[in-house]
Each structure stands twice: as C-alpha cells, then as structure tokens.
N, C-alpha and C. Protein backbone atom coordinates (compact mmCIF):
# COMPACT_ATOMS: atom_id res chain seq x y z
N UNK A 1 -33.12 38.71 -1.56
CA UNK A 1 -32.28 37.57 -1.85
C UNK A 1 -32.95 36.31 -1.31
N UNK A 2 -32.58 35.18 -2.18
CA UNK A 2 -33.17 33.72 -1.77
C UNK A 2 -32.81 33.29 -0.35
N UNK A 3 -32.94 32.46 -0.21
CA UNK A 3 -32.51 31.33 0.91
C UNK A 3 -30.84 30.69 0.43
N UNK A 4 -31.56 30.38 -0.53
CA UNK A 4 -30.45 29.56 -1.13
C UNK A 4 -28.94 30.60 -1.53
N UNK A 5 -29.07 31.91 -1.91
CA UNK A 5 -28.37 32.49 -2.34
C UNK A 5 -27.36 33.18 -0.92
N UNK A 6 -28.12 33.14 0.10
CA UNK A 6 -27.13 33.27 1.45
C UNK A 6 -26.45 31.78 1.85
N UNK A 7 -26.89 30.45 1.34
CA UNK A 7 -25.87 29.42 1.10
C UNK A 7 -24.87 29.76 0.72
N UNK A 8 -25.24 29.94 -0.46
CA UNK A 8 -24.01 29.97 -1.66
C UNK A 8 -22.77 31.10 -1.28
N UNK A 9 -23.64 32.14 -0.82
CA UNK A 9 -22.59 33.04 -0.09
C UNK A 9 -21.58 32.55 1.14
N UNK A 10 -22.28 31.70 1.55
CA UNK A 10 -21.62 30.95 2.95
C UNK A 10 -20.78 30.02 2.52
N UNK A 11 -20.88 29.13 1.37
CA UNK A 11 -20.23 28.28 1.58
C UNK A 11 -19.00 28.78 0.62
N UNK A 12 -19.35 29.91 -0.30
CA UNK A 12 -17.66 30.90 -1.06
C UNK A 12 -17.26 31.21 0.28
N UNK A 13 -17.33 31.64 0.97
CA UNK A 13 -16.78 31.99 2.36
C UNK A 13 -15.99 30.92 2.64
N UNK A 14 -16.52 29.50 3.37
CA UNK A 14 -15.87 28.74 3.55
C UNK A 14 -14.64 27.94 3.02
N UNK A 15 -14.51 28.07 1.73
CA UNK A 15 -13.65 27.71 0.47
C UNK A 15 -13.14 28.96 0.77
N UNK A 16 -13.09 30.03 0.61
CA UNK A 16 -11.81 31.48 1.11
C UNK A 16 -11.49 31.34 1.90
N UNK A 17 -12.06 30.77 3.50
CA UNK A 17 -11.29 30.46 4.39
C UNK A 17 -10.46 29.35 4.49
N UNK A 18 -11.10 28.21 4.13
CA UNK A 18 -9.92 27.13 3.68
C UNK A 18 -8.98 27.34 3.12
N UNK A 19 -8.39 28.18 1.54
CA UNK A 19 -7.74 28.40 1.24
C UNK A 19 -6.64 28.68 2.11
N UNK A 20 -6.99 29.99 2.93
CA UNK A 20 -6.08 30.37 3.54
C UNK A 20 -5.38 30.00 4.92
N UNK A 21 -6.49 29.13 5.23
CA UNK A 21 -6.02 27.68 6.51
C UNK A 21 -4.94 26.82 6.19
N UNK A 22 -5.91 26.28 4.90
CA UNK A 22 -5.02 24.85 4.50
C UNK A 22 -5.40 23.32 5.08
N UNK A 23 -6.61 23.97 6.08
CA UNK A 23 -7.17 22.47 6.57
C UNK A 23 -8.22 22.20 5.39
N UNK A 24 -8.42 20.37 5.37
CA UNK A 24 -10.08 20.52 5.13
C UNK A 24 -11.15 20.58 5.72
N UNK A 25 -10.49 20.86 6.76
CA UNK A 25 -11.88 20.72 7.76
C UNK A 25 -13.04 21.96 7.30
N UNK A 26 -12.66 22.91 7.11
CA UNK A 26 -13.54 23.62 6.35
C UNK A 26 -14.18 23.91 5.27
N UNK A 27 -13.11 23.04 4.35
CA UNK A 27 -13.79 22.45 2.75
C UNK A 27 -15.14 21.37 3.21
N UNK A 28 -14.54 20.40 4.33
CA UNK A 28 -15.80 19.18 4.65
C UNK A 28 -17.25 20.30 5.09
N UNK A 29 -17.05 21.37 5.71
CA UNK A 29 -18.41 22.23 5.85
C UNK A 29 -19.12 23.24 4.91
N UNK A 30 -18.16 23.23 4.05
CA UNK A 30 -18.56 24.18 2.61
C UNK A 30 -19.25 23.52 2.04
N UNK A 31 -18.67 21.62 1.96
CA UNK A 31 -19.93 20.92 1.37
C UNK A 31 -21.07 20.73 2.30
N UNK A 32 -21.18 21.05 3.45
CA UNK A 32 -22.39 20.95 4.09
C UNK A 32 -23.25 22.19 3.81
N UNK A 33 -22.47 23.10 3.35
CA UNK A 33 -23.64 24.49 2.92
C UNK A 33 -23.42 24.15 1.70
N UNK A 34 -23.38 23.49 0.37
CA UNK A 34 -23.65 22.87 -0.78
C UNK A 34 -25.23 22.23 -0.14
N UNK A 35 -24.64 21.27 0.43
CA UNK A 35 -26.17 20.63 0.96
C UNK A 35 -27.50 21.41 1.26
N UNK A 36 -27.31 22.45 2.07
CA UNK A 36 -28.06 23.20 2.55
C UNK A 36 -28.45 24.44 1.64
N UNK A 37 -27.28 24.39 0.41
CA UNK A 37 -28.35 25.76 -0.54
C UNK A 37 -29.30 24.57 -1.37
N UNK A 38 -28.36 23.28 -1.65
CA UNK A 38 -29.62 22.24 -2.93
C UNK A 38 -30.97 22.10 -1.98
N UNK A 39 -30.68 22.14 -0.92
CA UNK A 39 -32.24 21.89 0.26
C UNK A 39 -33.09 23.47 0.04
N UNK A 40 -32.26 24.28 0.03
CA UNK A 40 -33.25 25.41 -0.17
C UNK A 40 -33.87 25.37 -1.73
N UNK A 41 -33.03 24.95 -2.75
CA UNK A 41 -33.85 25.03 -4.10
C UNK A 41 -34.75 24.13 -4.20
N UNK A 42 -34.57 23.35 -3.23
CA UNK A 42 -35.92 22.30 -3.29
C UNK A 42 -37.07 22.85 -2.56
N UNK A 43 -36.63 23.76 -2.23
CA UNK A 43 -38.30 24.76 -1.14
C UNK A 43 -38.10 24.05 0.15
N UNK A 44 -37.09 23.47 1.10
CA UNK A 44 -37.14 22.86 1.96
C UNK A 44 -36.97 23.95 3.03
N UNK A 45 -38.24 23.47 3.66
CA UNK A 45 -37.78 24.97 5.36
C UNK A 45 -36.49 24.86 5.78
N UNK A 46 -36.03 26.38 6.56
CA UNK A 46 -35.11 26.86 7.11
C UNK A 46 -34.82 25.71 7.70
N UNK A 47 -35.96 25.23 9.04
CA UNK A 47 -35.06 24.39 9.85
C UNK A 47 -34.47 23.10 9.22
N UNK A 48 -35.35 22.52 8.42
CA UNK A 48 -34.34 21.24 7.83
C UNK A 48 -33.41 21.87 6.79
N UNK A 49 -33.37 22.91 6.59
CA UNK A 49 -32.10 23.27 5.82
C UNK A 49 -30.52 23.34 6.80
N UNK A 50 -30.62 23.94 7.41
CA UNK A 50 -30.02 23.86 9.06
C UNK A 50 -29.67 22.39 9.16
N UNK A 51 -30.59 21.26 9.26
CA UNK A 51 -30.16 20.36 9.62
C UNK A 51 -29.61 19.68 8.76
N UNK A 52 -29.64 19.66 6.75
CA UNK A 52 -29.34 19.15 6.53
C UNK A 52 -27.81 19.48 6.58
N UNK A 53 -27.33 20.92 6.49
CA UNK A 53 -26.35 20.98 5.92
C UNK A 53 -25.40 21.11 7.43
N UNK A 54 -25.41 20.91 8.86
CA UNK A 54 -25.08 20.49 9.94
C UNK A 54 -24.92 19.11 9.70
N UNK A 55 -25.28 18.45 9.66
CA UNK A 55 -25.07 16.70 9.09
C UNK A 55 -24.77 16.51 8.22
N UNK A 56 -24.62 16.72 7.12
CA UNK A 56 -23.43 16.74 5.90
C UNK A 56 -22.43 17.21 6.07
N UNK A 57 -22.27 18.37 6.86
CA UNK A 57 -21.02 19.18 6.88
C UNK A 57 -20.31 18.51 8.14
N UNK A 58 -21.21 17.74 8.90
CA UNK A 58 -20.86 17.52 10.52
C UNK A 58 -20.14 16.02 10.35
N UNK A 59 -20.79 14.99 9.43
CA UNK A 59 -20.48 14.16 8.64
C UNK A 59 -18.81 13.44 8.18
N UNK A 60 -19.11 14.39 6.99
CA UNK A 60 -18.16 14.84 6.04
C UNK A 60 -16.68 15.30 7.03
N UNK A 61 -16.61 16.45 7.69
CA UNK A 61 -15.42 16.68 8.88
C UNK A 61 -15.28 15.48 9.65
N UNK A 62 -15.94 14.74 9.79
CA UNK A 62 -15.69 13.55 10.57
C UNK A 62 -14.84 12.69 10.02
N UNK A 63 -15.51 12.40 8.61
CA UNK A 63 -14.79 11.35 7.88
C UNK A 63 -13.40 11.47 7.53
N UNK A 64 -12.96 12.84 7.23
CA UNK A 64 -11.86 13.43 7.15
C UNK A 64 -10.95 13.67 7.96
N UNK A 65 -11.49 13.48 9.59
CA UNK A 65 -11.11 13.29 10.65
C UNK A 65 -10.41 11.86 10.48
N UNK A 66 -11.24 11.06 10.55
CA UNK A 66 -10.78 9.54 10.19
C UNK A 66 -9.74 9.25 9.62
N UNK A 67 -9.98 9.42 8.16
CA UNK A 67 -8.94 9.45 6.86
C UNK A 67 -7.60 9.78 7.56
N UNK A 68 -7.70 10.98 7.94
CA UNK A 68 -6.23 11.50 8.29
C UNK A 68 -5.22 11.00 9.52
N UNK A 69 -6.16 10.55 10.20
CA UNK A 69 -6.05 10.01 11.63
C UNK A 69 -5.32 8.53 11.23
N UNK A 70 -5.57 7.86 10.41
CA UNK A 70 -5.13 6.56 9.97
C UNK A 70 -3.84 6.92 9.32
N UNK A 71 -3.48 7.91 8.63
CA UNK A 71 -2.61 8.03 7.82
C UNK A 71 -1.22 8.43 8.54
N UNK A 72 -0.05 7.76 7.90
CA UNK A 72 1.08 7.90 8.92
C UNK A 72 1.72 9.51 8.84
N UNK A 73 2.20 9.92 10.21
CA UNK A 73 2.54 11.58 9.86
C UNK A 73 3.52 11.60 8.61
N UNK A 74 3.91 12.90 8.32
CA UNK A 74 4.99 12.77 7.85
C UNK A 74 6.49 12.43 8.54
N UNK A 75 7.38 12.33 7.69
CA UNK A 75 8.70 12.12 8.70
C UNK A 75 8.97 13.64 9.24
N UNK A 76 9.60 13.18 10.28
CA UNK A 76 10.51 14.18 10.85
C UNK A 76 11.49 15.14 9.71
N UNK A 77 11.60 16.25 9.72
CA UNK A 77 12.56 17.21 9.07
C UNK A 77 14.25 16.91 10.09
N UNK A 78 14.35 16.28 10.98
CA UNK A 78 15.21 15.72 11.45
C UNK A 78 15.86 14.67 10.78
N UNK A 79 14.86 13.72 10.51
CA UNK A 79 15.38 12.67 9.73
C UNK A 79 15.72 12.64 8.54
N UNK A 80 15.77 14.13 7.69
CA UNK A 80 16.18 13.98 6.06
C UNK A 80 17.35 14.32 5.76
N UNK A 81 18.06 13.53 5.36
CA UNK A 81 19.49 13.80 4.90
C UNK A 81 19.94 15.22 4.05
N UNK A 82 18.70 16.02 3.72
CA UNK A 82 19.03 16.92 3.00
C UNK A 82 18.87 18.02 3.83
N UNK A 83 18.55 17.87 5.52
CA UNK A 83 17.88 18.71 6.40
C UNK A 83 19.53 18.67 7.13
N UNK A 84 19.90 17.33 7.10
CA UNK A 84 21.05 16.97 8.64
C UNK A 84 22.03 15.73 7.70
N UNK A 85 23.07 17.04 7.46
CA UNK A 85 23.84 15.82 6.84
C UNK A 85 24.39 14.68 7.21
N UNK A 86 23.98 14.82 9.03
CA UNK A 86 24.43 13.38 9.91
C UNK A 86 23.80 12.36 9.71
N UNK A 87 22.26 12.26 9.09
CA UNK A 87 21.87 11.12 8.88
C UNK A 87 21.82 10.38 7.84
N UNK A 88 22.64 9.44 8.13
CA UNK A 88 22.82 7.75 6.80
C UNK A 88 24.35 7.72 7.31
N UNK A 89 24.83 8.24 8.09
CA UNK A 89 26.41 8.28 8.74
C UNK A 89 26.28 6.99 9.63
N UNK A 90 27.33 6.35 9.12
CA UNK A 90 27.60 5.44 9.90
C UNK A 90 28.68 5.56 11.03
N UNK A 91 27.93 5.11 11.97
CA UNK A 91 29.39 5.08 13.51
C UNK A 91 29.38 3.86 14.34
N UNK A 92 30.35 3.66 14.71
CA UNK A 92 30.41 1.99 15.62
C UNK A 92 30.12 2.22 16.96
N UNK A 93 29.21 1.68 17.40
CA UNK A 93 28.92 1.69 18.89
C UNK A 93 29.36 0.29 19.62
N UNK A 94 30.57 0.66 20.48
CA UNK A 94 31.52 -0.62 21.19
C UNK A 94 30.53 -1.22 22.34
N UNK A 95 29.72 -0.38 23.47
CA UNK A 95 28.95 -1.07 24.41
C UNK A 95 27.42 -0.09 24.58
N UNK A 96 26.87 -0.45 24.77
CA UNK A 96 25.66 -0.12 25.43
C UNK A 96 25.67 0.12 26.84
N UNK A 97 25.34 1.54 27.12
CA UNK A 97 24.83 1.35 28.90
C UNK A 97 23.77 0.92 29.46
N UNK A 98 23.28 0.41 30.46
CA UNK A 98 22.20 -0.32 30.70
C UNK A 98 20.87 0.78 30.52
N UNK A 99 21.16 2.03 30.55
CA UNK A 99 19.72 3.20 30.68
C UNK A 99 19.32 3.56 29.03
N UNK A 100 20.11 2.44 27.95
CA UNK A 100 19.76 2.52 26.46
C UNK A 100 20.76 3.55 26.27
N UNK A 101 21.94 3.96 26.45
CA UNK A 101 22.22 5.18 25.79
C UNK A 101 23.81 4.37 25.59
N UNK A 102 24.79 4.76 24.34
CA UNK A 102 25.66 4.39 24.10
C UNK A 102 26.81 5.56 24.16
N UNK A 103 28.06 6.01 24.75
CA UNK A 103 28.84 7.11 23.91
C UNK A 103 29.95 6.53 23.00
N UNK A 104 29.85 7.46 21.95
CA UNK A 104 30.40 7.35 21.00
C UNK A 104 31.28 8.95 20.34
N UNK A 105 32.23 8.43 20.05
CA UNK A 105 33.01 9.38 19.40
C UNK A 105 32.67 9.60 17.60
N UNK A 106 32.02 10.69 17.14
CA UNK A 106 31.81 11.38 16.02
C UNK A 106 32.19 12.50 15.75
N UNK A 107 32.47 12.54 14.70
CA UNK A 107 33.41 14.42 14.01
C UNK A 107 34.12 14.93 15.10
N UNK A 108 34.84 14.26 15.88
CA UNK A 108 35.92 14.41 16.76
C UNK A 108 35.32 14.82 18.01
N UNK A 109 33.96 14.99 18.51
CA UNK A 109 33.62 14.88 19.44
C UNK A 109 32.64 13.73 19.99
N UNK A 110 32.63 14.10 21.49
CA UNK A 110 31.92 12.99 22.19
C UNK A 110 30.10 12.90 22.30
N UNK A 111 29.50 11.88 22.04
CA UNK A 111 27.94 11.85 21.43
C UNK A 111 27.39 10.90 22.01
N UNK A 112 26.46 11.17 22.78
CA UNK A 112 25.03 10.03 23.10
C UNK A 112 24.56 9.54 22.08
N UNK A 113 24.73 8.58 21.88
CA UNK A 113 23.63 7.87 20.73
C UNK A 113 22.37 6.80 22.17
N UNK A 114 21.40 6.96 21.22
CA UNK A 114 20.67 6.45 21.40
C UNK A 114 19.58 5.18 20.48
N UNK A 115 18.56 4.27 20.64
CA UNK A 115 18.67 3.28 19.80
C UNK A 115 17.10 3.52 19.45
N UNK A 116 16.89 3.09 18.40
CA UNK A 116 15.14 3.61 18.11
C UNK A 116 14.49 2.44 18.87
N UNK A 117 13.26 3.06 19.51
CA UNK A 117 12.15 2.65 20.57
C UNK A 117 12.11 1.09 19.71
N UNK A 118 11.67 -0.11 20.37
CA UNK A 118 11.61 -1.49 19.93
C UNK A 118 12.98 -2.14 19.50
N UNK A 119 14.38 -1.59 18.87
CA UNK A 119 15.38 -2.60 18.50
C UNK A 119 16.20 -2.32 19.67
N UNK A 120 16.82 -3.82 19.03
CA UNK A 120 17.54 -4.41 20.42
C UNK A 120 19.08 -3.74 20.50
N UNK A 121 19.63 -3.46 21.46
CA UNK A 121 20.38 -2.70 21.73
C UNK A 121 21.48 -3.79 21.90
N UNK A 122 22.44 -3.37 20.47
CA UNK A 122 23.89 -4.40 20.32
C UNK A 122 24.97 -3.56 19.53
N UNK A 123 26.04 -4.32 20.47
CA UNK A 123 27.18 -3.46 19.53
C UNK A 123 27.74 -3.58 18.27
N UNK A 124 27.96 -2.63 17.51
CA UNK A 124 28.78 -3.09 16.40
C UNK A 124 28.39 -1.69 15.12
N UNK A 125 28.37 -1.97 14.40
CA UNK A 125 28.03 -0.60 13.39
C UNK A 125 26.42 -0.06 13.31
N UNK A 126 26.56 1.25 13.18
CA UNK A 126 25.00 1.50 13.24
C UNK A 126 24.75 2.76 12.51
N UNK A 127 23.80 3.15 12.29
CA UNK A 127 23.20 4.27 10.79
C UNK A 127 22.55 5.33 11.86
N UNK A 128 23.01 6.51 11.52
CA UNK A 128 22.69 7.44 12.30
C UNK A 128 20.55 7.76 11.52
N UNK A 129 19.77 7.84 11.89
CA UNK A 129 18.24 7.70 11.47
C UNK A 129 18.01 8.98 11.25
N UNK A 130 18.42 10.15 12.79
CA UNK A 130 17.63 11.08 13.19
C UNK A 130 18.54 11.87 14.36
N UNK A 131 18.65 13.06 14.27
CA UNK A 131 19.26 14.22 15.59
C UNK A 131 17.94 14.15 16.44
N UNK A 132 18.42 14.07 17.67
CA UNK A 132 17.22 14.26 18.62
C UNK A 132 17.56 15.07 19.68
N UNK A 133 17.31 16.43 19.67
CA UNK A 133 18.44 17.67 20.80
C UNK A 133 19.89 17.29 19.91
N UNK A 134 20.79 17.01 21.18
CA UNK A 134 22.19 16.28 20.81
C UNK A 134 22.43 15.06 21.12
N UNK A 135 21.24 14.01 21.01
CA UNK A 135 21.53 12.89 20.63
C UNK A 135 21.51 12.09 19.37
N UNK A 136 21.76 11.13 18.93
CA UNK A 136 21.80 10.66 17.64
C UNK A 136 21.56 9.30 17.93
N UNK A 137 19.87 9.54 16.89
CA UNK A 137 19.18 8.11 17.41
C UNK A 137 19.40 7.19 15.94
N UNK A 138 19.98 6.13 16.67
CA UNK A 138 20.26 4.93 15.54
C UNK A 138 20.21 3.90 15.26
N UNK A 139 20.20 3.51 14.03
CA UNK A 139 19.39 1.64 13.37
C UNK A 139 20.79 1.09 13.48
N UNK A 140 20.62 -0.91 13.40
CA UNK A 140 21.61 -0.98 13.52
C UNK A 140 21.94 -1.07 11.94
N UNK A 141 23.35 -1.15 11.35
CA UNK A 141 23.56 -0.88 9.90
C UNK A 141 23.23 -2.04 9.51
C-alpha cells in the first residue's frame, strides 16, 4: 500500500469518528490528513507529509476554535417557554431587598425572584425570563 492510501484510511477514520462525536474538531483534522495524503501524491517525504498535515489540521481546529468561541451559546433550556411554562408570566414585585432578591407571591406560593445581572432593580411588574433552582429570574415588563 501507498503512503497516501494510509492517509486516506486515516482521515475515513476521522470523519467516523466525528460522526459519532459531533464535534468538528475532528472534521478540522481529517482535513489535515486530506492535506497530508495530496502531499504524498505529490511524492513529498514522510516527514513533510507529517508536517503538512499537523499544520493544516493544527490550523484548521484552531480556526474553529475561534469561530465558535465568538458565537453566542445557546439559550438556556430553562429559559423556553415550551421547557417551563413559568416563563413570559408576569408577577408584580412591591420592594426589593437590598442583597437583589425580591419575595413575591406566585401560584399561591411564596418565591425569590431575582433580577438579571446589569438591570436596575425597581418595583412594579416584571416577566418571569428563566427558573434558576427555585428562583425566578426577571426582566422588568
């Protein structure tokens, strides 16, 4: 067998293992053994074959590193109304305690609300966002 043909074997490998990951981090190194079988059909020695497809593949995972890193997570499964039918509920919060936390009476019992990190903490009606444990963190409406 070629050079190139234990690439090609390596990098079906890598694409079967991705599949069953689900990252790309291992698709970004499958194309680095792409790199490294086209370096072998070019007659390029072992060792710069090695290197190319370590730096393409080393590359490539990086960039993808990046990409994803910039990108906002998804939301919380807390926060979807189709997850927690408490959130888009509106409830009136009368005072604020000074440690950020408000109680409030909801579905006939008694509830910490709390206020999302940066808004200003005031009384009056407010939108339930998100369950957090058994608190209920909220915008104002």
């Amino acid at each position: 067998m070629t050079e190139s043909t234990f690439w090609w074997i390596g990098t079906g490998l890598l694409v079967a293992l991705e599949l069953t990951s689900g990252t790309f981090y291992l698709l970004m190194l499958a194309i680095g053994g792409v790199a490294g079988a086209l370096a072998a059909h070019a007659g390029v020695p072992l060792n710069a074959q090695l290197s190319v497809a370590s730096m393409v593949g080393g590359i490539a995972a990086f960039i993808c590193y990046l990409v994803r890193r910039r990108r906002p997570g998804d939301p919380s499964p807390r926060s979807e109304r189709s997850v927690n039918l408490d959130v888009g509920e509106t409830i009136q919060i009368d005072a604020w305690a000074p440690d950020g936390t408000a109680q409030v009476r909801y579905r006939g019992a008694q509830w910490t609300a709390v206020h999302r990190p940066g808004a200003t903490p005031r009384p009056g009606p407010h939108r339930v966002a998100e369950l957090v444990g058994s608190r209920l963190l909220v915008d104002p409406a």
